[in-house]
Structure formats: structure tokens, C-alpha cells
C-alpha atoms as a PDB file:
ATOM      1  CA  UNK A   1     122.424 123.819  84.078  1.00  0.00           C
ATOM      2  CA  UNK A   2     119.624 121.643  86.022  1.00  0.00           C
ATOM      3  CA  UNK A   3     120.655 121.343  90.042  1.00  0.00           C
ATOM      4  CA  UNK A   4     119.517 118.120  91.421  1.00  0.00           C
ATOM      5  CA  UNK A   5     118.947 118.055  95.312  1.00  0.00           C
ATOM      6  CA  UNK A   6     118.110 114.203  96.967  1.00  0.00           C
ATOM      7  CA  UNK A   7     116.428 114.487 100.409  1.00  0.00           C
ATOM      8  CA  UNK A   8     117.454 111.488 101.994  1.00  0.00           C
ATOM      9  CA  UNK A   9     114.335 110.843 104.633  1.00  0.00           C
ATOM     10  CA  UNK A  10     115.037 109.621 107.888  1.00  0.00           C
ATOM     11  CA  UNK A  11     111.839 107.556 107.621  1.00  0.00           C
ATOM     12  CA  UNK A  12     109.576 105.368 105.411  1.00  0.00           C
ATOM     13  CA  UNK A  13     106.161 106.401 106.445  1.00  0.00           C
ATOM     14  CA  UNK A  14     103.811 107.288 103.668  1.00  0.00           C
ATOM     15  CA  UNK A  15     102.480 110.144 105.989  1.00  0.00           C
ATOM     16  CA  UNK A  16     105.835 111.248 106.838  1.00  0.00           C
ATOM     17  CA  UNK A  17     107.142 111.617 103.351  1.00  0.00           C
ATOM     18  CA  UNK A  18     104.480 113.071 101.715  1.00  0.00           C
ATOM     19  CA  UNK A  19     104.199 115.792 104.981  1.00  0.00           C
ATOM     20  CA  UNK A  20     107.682 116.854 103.723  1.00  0.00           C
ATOM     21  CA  UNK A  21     106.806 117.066 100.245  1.00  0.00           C
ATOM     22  CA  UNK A  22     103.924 119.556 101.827  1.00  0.00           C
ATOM     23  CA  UNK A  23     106.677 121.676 103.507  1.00  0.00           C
ATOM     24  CA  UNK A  24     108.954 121.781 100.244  1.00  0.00           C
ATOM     25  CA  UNK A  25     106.112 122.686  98.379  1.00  0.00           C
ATOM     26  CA  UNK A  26     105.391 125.308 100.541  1.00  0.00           C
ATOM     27  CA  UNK A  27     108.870 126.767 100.683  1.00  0.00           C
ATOM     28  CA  UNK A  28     108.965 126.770  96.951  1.00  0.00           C
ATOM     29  CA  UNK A  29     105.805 128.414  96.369  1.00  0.00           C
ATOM     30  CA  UNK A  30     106.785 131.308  98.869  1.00  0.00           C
ATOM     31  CA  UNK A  31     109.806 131.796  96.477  1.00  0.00           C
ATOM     32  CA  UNK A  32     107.585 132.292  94.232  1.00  0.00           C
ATOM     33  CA  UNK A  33     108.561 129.114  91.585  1.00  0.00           C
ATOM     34  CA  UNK A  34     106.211 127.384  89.580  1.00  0.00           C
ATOM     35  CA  UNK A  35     106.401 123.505  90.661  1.00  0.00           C
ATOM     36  CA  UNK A  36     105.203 120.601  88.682  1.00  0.00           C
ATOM     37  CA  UNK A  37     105.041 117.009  90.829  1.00  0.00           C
ATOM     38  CA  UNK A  38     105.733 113.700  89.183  1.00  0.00           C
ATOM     39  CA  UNK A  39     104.178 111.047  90.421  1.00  0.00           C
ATOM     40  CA  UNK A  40     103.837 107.597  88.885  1.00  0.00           C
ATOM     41  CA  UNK A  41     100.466 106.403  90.640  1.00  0.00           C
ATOM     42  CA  UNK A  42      97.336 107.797  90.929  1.00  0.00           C
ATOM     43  CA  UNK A  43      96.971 107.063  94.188  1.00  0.00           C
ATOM     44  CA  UNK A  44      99.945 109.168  95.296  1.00  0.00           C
ATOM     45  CA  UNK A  45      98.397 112.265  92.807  1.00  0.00           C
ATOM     46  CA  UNK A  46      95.544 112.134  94.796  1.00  0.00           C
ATOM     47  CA  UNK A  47      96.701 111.439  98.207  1.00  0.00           C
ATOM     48  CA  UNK A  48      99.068 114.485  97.795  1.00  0.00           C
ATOM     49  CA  UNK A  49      96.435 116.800  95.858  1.00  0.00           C
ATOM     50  CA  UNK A  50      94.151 116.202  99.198  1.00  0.00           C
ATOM     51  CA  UNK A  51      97.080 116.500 101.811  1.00  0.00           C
ATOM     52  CA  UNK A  52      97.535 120.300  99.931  1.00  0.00           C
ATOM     53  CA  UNK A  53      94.614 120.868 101.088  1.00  0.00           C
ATOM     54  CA  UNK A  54      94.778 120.423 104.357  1.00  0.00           C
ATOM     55  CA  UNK A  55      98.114 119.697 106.162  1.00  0.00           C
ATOM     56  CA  UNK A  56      98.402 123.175 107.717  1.00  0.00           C
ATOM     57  CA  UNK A  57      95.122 125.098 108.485  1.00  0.00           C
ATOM     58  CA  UNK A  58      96.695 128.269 108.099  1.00  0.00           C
ATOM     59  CA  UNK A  59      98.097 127.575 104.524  1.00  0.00           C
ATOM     60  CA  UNK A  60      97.107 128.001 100.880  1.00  0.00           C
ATOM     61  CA  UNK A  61      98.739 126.014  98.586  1.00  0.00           C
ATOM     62  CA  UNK A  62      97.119 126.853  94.541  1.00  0.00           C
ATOM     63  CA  UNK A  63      97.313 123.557  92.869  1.00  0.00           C
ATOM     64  CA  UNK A  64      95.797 120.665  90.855  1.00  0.00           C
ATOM     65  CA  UNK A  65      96.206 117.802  89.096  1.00  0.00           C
ATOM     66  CA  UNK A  66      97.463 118.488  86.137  1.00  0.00           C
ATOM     67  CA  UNK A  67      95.272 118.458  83.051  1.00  0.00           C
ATOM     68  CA  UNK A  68      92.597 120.067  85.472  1.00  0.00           C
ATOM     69  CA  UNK A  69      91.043 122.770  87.138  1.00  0.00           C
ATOM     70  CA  UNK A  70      91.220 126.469  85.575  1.00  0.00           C
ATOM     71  CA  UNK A  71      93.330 128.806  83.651  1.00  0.00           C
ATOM     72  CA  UNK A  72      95.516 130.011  84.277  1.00  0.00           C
ATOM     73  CA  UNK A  73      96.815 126.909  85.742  1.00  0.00           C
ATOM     74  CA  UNK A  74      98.174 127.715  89.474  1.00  0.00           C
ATOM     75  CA  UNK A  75     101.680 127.226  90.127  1.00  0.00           C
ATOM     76  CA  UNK A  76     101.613 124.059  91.359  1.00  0.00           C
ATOM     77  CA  UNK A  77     101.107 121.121  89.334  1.00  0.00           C
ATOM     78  CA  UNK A  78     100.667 117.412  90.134  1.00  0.00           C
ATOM     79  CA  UNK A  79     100.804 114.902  87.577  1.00  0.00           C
ATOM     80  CA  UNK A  80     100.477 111.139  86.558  1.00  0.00           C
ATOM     81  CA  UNK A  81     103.500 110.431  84.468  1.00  0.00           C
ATOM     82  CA  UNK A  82     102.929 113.001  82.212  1.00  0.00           C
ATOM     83  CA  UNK A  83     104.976 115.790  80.435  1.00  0.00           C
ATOM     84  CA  UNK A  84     103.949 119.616  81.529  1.00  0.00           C
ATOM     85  CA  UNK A  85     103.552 122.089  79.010  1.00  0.00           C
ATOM     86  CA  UNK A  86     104.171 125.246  80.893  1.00  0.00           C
ATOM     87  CA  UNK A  87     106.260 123.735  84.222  1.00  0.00           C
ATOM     88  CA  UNK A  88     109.565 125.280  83.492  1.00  0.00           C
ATOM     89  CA  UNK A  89     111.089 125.645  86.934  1.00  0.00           C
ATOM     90  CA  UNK A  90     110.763 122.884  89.928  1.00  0.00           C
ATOM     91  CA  UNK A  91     110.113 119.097  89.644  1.00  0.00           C
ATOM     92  CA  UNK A  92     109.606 117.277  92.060  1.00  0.00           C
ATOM     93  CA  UNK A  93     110.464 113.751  91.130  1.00  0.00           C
ATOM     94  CA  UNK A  94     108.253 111.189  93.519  1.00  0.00           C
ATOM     95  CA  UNK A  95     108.255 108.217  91.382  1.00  0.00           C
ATOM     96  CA  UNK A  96     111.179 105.712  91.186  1.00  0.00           C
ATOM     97  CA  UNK A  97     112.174 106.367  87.445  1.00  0.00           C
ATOM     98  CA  UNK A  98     113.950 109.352  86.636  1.00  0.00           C
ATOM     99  CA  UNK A  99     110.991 111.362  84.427  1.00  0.00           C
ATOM    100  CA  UNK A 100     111.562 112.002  80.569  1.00  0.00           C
ATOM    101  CA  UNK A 101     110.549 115.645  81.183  1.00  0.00           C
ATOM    102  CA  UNK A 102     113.311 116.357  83.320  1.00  0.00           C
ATOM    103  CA  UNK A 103     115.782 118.106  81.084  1.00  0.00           C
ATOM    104  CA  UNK A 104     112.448 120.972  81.172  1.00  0.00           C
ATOM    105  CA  UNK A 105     113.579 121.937  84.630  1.00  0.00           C
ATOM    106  CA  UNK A 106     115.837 124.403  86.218  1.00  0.00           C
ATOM    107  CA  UNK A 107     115.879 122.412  89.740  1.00  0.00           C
ATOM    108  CA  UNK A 108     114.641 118.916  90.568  1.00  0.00           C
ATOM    109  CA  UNK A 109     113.826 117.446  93.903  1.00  0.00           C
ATOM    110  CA  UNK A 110     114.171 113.658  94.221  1.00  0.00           C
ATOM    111  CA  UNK A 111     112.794 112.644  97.538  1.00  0.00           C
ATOM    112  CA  UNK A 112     114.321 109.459  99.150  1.00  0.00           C
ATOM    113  CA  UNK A 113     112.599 107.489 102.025  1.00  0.00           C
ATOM    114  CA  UNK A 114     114.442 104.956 104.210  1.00  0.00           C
ATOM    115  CA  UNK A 115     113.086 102.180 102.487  1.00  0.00           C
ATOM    116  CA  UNK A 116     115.271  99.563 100.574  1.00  0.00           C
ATOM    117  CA  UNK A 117     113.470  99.543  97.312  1.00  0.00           C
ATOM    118  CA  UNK A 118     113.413 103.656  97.599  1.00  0.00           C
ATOM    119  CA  UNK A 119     117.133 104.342  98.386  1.00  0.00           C
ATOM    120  CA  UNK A 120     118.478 101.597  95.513  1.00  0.00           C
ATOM    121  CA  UNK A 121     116.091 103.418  92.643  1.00  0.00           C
ATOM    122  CA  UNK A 122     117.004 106.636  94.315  1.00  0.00           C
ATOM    123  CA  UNK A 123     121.418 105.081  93.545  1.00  0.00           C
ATOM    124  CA  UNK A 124     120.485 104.539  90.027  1.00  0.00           C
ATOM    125  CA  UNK A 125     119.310 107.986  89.372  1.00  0.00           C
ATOM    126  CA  UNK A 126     121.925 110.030  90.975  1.00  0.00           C
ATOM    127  CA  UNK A 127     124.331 107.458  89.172  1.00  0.00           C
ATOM    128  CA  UNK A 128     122.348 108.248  85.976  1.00  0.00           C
ATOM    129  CA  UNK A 129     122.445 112.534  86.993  1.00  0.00           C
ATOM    130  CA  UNK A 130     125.995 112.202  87.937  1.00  0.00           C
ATOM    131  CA  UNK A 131     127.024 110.657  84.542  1.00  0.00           C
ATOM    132  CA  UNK A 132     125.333 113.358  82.603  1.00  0.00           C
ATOM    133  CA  UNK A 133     127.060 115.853  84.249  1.00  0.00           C
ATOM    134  CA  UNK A 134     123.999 117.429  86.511  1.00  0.00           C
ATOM    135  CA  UNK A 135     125.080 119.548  89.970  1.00  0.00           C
ATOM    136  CA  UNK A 136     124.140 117.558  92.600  1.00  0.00           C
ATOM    137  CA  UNK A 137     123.411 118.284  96.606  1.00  0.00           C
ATOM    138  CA  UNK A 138     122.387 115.620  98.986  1.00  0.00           C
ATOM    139  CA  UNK A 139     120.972 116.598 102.134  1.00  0.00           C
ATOM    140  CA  UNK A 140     120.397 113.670 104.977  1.00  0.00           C
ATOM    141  CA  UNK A 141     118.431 114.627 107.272  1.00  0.00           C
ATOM    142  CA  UNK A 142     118.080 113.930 110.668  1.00  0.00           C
ATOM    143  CA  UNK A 143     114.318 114.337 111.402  1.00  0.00           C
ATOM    144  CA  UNK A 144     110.921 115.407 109.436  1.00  0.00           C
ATOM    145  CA  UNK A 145     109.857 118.560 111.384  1.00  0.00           C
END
């Protein structure tokens, strides 16, 4: 069965959230999963494709946007609304509609900033997970380290 975890941000920076989605990434990767990003704008795609890039100097994150780069594809994936082929194992969900590819994953990540409009599409889908019978964590945390 699919775990859900919700990261309920302590913030509603742009910078801030997508510096945590850097970290998780990061953790992931280390544990050796292959992660697939949903993203519903291209700006975001991009914005977090360059941040991979550079948010820690002494860090190497294999990724692109997906539908690009080489084969293999690395193990990280980000995409524009689209459905992964091979992504089998984390999504991380950073659009406000719950993706139709998510039944594909073994874990997905919804990431909630302390915005209005983030934390009432972020309700509807852990009311929508709940319903379908999905195990769900929530972690609130305190600060963005």
C-alpha cells in the first residue's frame, strides 16, 4: 500500500519551500530511491531543476526534466504534469491537485507551505487519501533547517 507523508512548512517563501524539497530530495536519493517530481508549472520545473544544481556546493543531485537528458534516465525526475514511465518509487507531489499517476508510487510526499490557498488544497487531498484508504503521516514542522 502507497504511504502518504504531508510536510506541513512553517513558512510560505518560494525559496524556503523549494530549499526543503532540495533536502528531501537529497535524503531520498542517499537511500537510494528513484524520485519523480510533479509539478504543475513550468516555472517551478525549472526553478527546481536549477536549485539541484546548486543549493549545496558539495552535493550531486542526477536529475532532469523529465522527457530529457540521457539514458538511462537518472533517478531523479522532474516533470510538468505528466505521467512517468519508469518512476515507480517516490513522488513528490508539488502541485495543488492530487496527480493521476499517483497510484504508480510506493511513497508520496505532498509538501504544504503556510499559505492559505496551499494548506486548503493540501485538506482536500489528504481528505481525498484518507477516503481511499492510503497510510498517512503528517509531520509539522517547526523550522526549515
Amino acid at each position: 500500500m502507497t504511504k502518504i507523508d504531508f510536510y506541513i512548512l512553517p513558512e510560505s517563501s518560494p525559496q524556503a519551500t523549494m530549499l526543503f524539497v532540495c533536502r528531501l530530495i537529497e535524503k531520498a536519493y542517499k537511500q537510494r530511491h528513484r524520485i519523480y517530481i510533479h509539478t504543475e508549472e513550468e516555472t517551478i520545473a525549472h526553478q527546481l531543476d536549477e536549485m539541484l544544481w546548486t543549493y549545496r556546493d558539495d552535493s550531486f543531485l542526477p536529475h532532469n526534466l523529465y522527457g530529457e537528458g540521457p539514458e538511462p534516465t537518472p533517478p531523479i525526475q522532474i516533470g510538468i504534469n505528466a505521467t512517468p514511465e519508469q518512476h515507480r518509487d517516490v513522488l513528490i507531489n508539488l502541485g495543488q491537485q492530487i496527480p493521476t499517476c499517483h497510484t504508480q508510487f510506493k511513497r508520496i510526499i505532498e509538501i504544504i507551505a503556510d499559505d492559505e490557498n496551499a494548506k486548503t488544497a493540501g485538506r482536500e487531498r489528504y481528505r481525498f487519501y484518507r477516503t481511499t484508504g492510503f497510510e498517512i503521516n503528517t509531520h509539522q514542522l517547526q523550522t526549515i533547517e
